[in-house]
C-alpha atoms as a PDB file:
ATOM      1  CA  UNK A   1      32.632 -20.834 -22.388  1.00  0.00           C
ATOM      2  CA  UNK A   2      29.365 -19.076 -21.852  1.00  0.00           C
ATOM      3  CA  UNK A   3      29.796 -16.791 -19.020  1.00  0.00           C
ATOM      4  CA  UNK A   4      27.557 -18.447 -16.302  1.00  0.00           C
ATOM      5  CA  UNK A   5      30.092 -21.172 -16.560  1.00  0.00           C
ATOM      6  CA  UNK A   6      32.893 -20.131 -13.970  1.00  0.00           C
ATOM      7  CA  UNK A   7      30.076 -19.502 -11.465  1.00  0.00           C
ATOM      8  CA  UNK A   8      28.287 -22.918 -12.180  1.00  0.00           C
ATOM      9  CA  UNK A   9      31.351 -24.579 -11.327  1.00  0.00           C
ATOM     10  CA  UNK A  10      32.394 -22.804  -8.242  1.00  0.00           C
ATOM     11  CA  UNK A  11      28.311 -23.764  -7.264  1.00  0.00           C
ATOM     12  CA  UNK A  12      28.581 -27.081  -8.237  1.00  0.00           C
ATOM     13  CA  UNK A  13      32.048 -27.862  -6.109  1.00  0.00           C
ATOM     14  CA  UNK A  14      30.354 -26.381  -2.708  1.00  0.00           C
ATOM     15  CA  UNK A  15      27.098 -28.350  -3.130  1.00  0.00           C
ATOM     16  CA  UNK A  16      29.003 -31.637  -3.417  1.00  0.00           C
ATOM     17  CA  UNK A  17      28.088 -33.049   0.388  1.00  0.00           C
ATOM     18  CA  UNK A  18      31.521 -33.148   1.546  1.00  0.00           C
ATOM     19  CA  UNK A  19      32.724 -30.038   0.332  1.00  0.00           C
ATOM     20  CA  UNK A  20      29.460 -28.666   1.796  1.00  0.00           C
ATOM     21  CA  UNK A  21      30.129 -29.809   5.234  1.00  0.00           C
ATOM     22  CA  UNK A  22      33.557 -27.338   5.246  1.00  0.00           C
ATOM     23  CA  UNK A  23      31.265 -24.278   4.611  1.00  0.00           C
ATOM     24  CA  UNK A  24      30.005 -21.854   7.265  1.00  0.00           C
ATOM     25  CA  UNK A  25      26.263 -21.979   7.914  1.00  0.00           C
ATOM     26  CA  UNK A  26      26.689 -18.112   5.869  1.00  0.00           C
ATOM     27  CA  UNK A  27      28.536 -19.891   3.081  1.00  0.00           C
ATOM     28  CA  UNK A  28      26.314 -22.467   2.426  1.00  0.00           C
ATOM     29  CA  UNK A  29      23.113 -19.875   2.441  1.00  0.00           C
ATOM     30  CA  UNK A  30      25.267 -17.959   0.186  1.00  0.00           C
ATOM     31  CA  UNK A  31      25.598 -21.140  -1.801  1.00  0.00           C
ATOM     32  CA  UNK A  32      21.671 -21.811  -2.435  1.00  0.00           C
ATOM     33  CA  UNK A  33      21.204 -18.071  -3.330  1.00  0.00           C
ATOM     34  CA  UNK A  34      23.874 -18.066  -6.040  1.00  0.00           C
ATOM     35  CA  UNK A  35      22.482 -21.632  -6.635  1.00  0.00           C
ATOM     36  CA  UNK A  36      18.450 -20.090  -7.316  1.00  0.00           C
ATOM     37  CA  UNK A  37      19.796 -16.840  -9.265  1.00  0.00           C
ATOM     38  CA  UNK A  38      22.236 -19.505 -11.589  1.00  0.00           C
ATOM     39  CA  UNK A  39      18.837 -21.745 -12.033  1.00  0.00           C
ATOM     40  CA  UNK A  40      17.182 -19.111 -13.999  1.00  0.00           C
ATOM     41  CA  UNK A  41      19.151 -18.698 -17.032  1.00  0.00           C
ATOM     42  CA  UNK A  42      20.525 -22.071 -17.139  1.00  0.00           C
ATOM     43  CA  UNK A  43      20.264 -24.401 -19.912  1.00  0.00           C
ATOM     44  CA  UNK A  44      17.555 -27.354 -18.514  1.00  0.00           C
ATOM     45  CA  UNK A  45      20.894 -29.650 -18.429  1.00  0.00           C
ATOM     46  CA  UNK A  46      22.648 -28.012 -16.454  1.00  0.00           C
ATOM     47  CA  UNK A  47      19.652 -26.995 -14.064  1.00  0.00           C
ATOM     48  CA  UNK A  48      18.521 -30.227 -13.755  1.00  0.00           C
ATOM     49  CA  UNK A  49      22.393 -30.803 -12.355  1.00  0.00           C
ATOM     50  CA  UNK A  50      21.478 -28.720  -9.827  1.00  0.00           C
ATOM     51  CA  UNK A  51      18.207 -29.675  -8.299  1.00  0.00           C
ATOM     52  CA  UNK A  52      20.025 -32.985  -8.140  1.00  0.00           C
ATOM     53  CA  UNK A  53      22.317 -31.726  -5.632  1.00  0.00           C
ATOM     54  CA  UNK A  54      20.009 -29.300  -4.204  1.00  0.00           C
ATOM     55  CA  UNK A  55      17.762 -32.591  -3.102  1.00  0.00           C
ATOM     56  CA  UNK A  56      21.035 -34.896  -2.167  1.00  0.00           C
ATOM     57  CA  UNK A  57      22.019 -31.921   0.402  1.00  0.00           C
ATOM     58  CA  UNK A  58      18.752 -31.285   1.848  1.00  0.00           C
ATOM     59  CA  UNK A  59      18.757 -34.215   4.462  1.00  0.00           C
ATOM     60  CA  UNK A  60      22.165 -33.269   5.239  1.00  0.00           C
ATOM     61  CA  UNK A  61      21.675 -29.217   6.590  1.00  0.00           C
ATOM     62  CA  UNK A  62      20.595 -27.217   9.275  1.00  0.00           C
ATOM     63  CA  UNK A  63      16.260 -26.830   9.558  1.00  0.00           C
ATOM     64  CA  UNK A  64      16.142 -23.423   7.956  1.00  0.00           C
ATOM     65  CA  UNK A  65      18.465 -24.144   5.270  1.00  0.00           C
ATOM     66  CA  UNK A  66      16.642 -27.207   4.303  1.00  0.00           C
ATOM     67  CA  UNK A  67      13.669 -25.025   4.566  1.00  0.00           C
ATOM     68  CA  UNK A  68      15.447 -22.286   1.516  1.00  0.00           C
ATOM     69  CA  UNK A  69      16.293 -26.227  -0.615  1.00  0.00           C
ATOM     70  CA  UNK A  70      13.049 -27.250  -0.010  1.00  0.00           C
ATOM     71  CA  UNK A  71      11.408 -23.466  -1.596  1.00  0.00           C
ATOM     72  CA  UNK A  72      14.057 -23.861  -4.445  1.00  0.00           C
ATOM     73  CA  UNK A  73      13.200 -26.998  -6.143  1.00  0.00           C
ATOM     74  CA  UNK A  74       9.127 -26.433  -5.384  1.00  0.00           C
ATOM     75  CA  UNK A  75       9.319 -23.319  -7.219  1.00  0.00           C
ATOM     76  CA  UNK A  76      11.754 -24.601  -9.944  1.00  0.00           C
ATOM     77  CA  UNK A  77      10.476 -28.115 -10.204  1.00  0.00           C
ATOM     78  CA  UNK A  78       6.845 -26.427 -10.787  1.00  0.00           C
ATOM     79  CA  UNK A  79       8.181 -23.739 -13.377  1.00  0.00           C
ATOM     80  CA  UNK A  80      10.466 -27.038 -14.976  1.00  0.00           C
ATOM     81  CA  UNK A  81       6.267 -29.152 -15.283  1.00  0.00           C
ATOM     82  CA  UNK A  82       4.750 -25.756 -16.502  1.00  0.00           C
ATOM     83  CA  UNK A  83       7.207 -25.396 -18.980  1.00  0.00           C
ATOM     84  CA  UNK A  84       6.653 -28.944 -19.887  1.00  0.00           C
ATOM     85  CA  UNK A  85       3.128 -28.839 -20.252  1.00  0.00           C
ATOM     86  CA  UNK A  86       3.154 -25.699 -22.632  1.00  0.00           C
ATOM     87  CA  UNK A  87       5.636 -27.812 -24.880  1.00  0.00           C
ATOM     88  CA  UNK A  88       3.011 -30.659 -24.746  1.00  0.00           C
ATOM     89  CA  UNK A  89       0.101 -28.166 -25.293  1.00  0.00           C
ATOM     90  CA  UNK A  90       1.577 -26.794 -28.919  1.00  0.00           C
END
């Protein structure tokens, strides 16, 4: 099991909505940080697993945390089409 893995899966259990809606407003900031810092060395499976959920919570959260959701997937999304297009480019 790489070693990302255990932390992945705590990540993924507290951005599933109704485990989400148990966590303290701290606890689910804490949850998009560890969320962002995961995103950058994860495989694009298992990233793309994660701006799923990142964009299922973000109707469901207080302003300013939908505000850090929103900044995630912009800056991941565009690094995800960059990526892309430098694939494309070779």
């Amino acid at each position: 099991m790489p070693e990302y893995q255990w932390k992945l899966i705590i990540v993924e259990r507290n951005l599933l909505l109704a485990n989400w809606k148990k966590l303290m407003p701290e606890a689910q900031e804490r949850m998009l940080q560890e969320a962002e810092d995961l995103m950058r060395d994860l495989p694009p499976s298992d990233n793309e697993r994660l701006l799923i959920s990142l964009e299922t919570l973000q109707y469901h959260t207080q302003d300013y945390l939908q505000q850090m959701i929103q900044q995630i997937l912009i800056s991941h999304l565009t690094l995800e089409t960059t990526f892309r297009e430098c694939l494309v480019l070779r």
